[in-house]
Protein backbone atom coordinates (compact mmCIF):
# COMPACT_ATOMS: atom_id res chain seq x y z
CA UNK A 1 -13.83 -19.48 -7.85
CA UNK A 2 -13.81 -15.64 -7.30
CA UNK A 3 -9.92 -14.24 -7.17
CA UNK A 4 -9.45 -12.35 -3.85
CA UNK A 5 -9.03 -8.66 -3.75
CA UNK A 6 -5.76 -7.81 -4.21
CA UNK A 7 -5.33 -5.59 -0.84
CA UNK A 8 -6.30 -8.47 0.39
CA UNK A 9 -3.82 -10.47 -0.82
CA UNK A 10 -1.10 -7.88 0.10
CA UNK A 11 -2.55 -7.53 3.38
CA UNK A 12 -2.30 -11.09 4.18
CA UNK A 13 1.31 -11.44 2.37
CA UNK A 14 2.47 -8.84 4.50
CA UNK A 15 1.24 -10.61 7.88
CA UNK A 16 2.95 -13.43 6.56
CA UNK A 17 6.10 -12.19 5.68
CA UNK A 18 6.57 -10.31 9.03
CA UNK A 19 5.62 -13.18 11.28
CA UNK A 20 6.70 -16.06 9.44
CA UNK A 21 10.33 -17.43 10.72
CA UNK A 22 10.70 -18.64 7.44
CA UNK A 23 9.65 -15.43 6.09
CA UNK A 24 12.30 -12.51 4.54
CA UNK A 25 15.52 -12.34 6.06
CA UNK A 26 17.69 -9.22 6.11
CA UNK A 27 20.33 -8.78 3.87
CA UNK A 28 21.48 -5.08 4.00
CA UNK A 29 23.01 -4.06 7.49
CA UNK A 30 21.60 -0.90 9.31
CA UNK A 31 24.25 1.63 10.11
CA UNK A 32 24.64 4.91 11.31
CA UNK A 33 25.74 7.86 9.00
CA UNK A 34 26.05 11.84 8.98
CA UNK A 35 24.68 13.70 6.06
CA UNK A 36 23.97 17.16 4.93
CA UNK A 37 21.13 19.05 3.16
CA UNK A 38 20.54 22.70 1.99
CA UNK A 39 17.48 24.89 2.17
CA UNK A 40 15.18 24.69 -0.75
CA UNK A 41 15.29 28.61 -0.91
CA UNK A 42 18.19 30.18 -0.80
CA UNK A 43 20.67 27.80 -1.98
CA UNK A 44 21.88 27.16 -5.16
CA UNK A 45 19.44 25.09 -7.42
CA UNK A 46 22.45 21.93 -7.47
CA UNK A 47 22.68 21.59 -3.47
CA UNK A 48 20.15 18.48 -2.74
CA UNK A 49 17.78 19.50 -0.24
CA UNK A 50 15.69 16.34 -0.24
CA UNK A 51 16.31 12.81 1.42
CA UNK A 52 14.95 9.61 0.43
CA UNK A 53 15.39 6.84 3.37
CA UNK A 54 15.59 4.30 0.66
CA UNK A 55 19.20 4.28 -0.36
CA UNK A 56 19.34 6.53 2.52
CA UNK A 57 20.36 9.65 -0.29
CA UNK A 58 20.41 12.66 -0.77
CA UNK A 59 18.32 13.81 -3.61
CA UNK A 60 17.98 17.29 -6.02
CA UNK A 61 14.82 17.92 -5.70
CA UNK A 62 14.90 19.77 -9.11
CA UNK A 63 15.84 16.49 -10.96
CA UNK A 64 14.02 13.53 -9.22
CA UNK A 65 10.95 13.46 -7.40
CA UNK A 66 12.21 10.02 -5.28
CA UNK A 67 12.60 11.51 -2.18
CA UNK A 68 10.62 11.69 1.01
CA UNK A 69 11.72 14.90 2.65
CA UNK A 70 13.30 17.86 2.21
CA UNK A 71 14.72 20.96 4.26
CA UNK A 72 13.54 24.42 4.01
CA UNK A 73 14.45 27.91 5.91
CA UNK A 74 11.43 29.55 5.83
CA UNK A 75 10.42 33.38 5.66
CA UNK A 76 10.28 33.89 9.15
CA UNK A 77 13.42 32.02 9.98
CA UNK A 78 12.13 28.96 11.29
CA UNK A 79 14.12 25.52 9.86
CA UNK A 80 11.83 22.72 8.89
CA UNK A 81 11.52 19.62 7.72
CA UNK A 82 8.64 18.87 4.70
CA UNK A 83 7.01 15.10 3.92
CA UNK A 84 6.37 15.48 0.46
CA UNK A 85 2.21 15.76 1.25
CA UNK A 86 3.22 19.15 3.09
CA UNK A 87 4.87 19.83 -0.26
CA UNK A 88 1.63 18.74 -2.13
CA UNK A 89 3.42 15.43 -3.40
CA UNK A 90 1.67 12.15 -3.35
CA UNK A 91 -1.08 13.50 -0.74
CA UNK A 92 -3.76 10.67 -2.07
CA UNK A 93 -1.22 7.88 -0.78
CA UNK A 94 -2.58 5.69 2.31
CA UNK A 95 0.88 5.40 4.16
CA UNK A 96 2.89 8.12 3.41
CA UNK A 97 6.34 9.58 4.52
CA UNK A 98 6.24 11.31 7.58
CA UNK A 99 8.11 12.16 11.45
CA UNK A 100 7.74 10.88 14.37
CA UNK A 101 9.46 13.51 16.99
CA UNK A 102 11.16 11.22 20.04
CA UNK A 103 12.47 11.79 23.19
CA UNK A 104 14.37 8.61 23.79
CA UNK A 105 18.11 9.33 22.84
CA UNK A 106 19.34 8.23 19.47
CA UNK A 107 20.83 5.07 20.59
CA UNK A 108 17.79 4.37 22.52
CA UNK A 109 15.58 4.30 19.16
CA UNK A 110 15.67 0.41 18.37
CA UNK A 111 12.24 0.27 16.83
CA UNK A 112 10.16 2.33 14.20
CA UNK A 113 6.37 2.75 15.97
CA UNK A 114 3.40 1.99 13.50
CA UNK A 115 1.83 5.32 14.14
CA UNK A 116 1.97 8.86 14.72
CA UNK A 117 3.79 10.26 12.35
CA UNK A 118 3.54 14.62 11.11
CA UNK A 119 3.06 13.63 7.31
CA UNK A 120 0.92 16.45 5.87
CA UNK A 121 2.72 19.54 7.40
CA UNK A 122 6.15 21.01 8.33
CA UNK A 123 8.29 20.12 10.86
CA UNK A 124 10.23 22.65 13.03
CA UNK A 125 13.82 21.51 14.05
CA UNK A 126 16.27 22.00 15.87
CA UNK A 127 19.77 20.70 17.17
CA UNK A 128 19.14 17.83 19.25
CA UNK A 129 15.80 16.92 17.90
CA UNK A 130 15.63 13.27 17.11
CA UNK A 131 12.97 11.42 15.24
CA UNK A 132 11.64 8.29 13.69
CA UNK A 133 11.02 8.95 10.04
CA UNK A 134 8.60 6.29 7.67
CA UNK A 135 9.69 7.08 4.28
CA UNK A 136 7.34 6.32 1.38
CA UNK A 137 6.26 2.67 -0.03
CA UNK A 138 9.57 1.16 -1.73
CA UNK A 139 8.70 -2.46 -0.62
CA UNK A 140 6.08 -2.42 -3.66
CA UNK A 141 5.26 -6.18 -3.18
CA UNK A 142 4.52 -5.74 0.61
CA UNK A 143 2.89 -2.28 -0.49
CA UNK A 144 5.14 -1.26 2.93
CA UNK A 145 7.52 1.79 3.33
CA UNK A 146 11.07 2.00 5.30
CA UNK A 147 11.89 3.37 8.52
CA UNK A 148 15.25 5.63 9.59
CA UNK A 149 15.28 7.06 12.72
CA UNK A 150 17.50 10.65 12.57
CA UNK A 151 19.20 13.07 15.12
CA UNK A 152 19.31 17.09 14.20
CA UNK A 153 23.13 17.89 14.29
CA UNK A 154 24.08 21.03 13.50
CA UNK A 155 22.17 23.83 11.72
CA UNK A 156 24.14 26.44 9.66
CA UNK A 157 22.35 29.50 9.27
CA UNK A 158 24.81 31.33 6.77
CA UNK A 159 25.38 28.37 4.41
CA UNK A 160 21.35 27.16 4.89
CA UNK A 161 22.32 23.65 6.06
CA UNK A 162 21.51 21.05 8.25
CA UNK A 163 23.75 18.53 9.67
CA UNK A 164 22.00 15.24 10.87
CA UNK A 165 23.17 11.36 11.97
CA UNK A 166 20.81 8.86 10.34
CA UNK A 167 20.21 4.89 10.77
CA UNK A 168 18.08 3.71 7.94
CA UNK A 169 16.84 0.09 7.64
CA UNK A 170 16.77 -1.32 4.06
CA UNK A 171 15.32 -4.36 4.79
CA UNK A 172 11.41 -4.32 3.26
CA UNK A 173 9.04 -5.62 6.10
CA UNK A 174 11.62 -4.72 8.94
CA UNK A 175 11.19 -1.33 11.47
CA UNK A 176 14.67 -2.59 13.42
CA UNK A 177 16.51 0.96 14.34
CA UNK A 178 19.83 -0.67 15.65
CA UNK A 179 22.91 -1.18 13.96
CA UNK A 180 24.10 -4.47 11.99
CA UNK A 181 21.27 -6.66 10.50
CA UNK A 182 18.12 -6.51 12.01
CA UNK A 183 15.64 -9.15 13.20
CA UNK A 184 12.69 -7.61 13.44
């Protein structure tokens, strides 16, 4: 007998898994947080200015490259978000981490979509904006990323910050964006 491809395999897992009601359950409850980043330029090299949605962390980007974001200021004063293929990281990867600008209100957010997302270029922000973000593939044995969906705070032009409210689900094989443990 020939042995199946194996995107196959993960393909068919992954069906499985996410339509099975014996499938994965969720064990880590979804809940919302406020975080901060700094400017890549500009700041001092120890302020993180990346985010990884697993863990939902921030990250330095000078120390680890496990991250699937990061905030810049740039040149002409415009404040943007970067997936790490606009910053020339992992830009061979099928699914990778990207935004998905929304204009349903935060709350109204309950599920990531499967498409659309800016992952190969910056995103300009600013307070208010609210997104659905698909970080990178964590869930190695689905070969399937996260979801978080985020709200743009506050931006601090003098200290090069951004302030932003974030629901992240931790769950592989879920895109639930409401609090407690999600079924979906």
């Amino acid at each position: 007998m020939r042995p199946l491809p194996l995107i196959f395999f993960v393909g068919a897992l992954a069906a499985v898994a996410c339509s099975d009601p014996n499938g994965p359950t969720a064990t880590v409850a979804n809940a919302e947080r406020t975080d901060t980043l700094w400017s890549l330029v500009g700041t001092p090299v120890s302020t993180p200015s990346g985010y990884s949605v697993d863990g939902s962390h921030r990250v330095r980007t000078d120390l680890f490259i496990d991250f699937d974001f990061a905030y810049n200021v740039e040149a002409d004063g415009r404040r943007v978000l970067l997936p790490r293929a606009a910053l020339g990281i992992d830009t061979a990867n099928a699914v990778k981490p990207g935004f998905r600008r929304m204009t349903e209100t935060f709350d109204e957010i309950t599920l990531a979509p499967s498409g659309g997302y800016t992952t190969d270029s910056l995103v300009v922000i600013a307070p208010g904006d609210r997104f659905v973000i698909r970080g990178r593939v964590t869930c190695t044995t689905l070969g399937l990323p996260k979801y978080a969906k985020m709200e743009i705070l506050q931006i601090d032009d003098v200290a090069r910050t951004v302030s932003f409210k974030v629901l992240t689900d931790d769950n592989c094989g879920f895109r639930s964006l409401e609090p407690g443990l999600p079924d979906r």
